[in-house]
C-alpha atoms as a PDB file:
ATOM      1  CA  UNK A   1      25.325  15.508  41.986  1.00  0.00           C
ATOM      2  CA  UNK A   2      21.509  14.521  42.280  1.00  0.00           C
ATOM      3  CA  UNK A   3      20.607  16.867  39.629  1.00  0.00           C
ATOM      4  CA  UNK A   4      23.187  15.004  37.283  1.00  0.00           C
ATOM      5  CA  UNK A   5      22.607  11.674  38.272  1.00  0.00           C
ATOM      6  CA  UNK A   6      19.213  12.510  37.943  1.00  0.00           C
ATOM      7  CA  UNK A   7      20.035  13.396  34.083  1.00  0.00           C
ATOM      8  CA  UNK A   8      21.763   9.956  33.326  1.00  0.00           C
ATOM      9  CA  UNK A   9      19.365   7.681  34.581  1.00  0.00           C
ATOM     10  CA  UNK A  10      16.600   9.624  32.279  1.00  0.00           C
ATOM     11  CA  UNK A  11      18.449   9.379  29.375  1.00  0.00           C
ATOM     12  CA  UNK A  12      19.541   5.962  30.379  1.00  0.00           C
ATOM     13  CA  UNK A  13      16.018   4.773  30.523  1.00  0.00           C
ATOM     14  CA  UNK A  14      15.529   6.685  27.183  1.00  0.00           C
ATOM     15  CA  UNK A  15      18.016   4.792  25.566  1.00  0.00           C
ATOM     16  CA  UNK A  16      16.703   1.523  26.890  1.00  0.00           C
ATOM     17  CA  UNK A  17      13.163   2.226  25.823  1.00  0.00           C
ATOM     18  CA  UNK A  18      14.826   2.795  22.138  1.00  0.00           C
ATOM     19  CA  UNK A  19      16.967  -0.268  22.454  1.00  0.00           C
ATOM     20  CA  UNK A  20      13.940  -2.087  23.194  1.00  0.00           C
ATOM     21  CA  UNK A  21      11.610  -0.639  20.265  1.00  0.00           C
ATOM     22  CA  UNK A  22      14.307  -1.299  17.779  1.00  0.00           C
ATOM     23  CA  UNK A  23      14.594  -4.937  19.436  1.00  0.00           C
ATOM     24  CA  UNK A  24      10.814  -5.316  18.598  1.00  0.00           C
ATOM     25  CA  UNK A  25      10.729  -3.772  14.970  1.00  0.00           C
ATOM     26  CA  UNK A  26      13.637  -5.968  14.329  1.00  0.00           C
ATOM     27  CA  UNK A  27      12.071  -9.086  15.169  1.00  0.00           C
ATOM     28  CA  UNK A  28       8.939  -8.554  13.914  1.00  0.00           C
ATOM     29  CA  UNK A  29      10.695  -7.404  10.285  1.00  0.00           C
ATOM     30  CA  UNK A  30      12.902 -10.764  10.968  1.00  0.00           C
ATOM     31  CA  UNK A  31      10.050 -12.870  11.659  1.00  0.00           C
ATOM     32  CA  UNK A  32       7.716 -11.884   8.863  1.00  0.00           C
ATOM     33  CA  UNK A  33       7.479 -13.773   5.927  1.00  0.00           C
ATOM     34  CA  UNK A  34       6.813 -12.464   2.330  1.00  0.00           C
ATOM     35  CA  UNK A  35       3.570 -13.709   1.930  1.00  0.00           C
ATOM     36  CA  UNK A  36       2.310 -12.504  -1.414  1.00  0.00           C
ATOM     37  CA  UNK A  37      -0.919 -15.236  -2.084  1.00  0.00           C
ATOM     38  CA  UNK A  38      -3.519 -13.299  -1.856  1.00  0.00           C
ATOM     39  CA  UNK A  39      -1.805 -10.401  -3.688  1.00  0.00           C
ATOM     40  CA  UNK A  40      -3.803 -11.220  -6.803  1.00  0.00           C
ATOM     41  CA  UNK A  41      -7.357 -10.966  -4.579  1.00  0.00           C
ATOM     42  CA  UNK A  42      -6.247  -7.634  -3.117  1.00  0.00           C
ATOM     43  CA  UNK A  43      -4.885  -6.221  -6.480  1.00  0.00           C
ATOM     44  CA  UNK A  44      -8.494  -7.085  -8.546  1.00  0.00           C
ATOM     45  CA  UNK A  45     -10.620  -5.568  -5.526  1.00  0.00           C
ATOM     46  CA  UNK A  46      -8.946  -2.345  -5.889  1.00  0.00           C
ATOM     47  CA  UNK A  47      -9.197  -2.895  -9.712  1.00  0.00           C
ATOM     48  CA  UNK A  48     -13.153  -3.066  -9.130  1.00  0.00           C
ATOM     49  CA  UNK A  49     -12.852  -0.275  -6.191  1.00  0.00           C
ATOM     50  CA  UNK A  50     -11.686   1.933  -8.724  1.00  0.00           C
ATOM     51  CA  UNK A  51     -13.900   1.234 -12.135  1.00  0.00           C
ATOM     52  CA  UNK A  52     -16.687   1.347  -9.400  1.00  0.00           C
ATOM     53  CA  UNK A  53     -15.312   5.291  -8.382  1.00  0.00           C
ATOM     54  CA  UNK A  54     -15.235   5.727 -11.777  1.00  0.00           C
ATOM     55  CA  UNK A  55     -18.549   5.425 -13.145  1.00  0.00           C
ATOM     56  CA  UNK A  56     -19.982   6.931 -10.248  1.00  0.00           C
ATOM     57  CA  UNK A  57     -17.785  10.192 -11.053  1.00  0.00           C
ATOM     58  CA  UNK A  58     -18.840   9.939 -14.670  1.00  0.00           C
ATOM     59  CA  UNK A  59     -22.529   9.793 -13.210  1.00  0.00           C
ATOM     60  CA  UNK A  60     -21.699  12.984 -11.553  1.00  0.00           C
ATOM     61  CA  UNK A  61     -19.854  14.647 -14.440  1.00  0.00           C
ATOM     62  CA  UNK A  62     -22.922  14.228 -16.163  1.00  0.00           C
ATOM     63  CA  UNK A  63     -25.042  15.941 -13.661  1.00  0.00           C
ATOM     64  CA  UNK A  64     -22.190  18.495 -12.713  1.00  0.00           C
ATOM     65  CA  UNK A  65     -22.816  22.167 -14.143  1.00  0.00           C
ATOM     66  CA  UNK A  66     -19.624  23.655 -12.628  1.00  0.00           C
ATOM     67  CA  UNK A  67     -16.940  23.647 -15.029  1.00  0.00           C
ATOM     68  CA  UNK A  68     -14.092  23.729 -12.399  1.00  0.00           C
ATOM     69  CA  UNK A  69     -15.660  20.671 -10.764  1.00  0.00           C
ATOM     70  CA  UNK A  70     -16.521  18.694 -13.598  1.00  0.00           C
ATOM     71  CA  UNK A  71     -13.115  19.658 -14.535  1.00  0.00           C
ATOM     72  CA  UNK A  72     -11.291  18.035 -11.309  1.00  0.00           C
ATOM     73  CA  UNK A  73     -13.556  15.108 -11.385  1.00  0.00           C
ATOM     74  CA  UNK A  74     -12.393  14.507 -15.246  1.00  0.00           C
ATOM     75  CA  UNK A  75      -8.689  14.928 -14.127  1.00  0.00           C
ATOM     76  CA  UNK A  76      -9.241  12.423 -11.246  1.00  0.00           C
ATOM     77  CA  UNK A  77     -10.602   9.882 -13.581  1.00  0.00           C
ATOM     78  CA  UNK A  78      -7.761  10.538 -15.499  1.00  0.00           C
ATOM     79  CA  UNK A  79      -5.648   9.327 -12.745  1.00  0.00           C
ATOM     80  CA  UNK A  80      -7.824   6.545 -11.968  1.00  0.00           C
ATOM     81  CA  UNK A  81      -7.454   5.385 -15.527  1.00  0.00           C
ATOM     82  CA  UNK A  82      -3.869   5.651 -15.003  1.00  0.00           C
ATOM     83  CA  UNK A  83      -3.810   3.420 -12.282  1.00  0.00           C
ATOM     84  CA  UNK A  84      -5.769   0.656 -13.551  1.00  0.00           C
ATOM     85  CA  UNK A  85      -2.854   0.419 -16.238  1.00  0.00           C
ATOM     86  CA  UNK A  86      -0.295  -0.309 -13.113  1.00  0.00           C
ATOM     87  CA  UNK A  87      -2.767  -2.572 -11.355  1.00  0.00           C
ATOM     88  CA  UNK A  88      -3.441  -4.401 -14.146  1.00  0.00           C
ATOM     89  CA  UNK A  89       0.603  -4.947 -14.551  1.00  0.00           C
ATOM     90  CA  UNK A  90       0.723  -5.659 -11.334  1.00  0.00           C
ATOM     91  CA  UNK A  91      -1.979  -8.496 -11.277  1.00  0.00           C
ATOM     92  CA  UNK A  92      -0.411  -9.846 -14.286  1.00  0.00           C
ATOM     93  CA  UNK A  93       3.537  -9.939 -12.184  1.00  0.00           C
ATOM     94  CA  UNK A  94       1.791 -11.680  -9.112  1.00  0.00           C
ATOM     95  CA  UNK A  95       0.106 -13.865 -11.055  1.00  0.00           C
ATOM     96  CA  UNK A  96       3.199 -14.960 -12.798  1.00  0.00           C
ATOM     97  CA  UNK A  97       5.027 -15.005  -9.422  1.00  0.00           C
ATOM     98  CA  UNK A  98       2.744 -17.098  -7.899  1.00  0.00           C
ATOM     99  CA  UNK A  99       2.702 -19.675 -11.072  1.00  0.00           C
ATOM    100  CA  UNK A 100       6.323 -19.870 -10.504  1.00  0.00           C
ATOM    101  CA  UNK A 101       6.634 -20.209  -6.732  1.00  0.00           C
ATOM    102  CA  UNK A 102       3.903 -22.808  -7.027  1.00  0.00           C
ATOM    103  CA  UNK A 103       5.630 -24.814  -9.974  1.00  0.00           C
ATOM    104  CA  UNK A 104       3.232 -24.596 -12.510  1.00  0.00           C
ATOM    105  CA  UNK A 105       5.638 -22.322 -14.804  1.00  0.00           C
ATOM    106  CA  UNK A 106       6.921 -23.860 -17.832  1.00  0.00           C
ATOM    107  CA  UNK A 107      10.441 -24.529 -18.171  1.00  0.00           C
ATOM    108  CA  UNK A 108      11.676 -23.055 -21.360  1.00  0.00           C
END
């Protein structure tokens, strides 16, 4: 009887500890606001992050003698182009969003 007793209360105390996590994730999902305002900020930093990793890989292109690297780093600059095109949607939809939570949209 010990050994099953012994059983329950572990997985008893499991399923408290997972009763409780949930508990937590739940309120901190319930409690957190969608705060977007500084979306814009965040979105143009990694706009400069990434022109910055840019020129610095077409600096090393340059220098680059391996044709399978220079290769890769053309690729990846590829991709970085790429991704400027979605940030720079992006950082035009939160700036919209943001006109229109804050009123200054113009009412067609």
């Amino acid at each position: 009887m010990s050994v099953s007793n012994n059983i329950f209360s572990l997985t008893h105390n499991k399923i408290e500890k997972v009763i409780k996590y949930l508990q937590r994730g739940y309120e901190f999902m319930k409690n957190k606001k969608d705060d977007r305002s500084d979306n814009v900020d965040k979105i143009q930093n990694n706009i400069n992050n990434t022109i910055q990793n840019i020129e610095k890989s077409n600096a090393a292109i340059d220098k680059e003698e391996n044709k399978e690297v220079k290769k890769a780093l053309e690729d990846k600059n590829d991709r970085r182009l790429d991704a400027l095109d979605g940030m720079r949607k992006e950082i035009k939809d939160e700036a919209i969003y943001n006109d229109v939570i804050s009123g200054k949209q113009k009412k067609s």
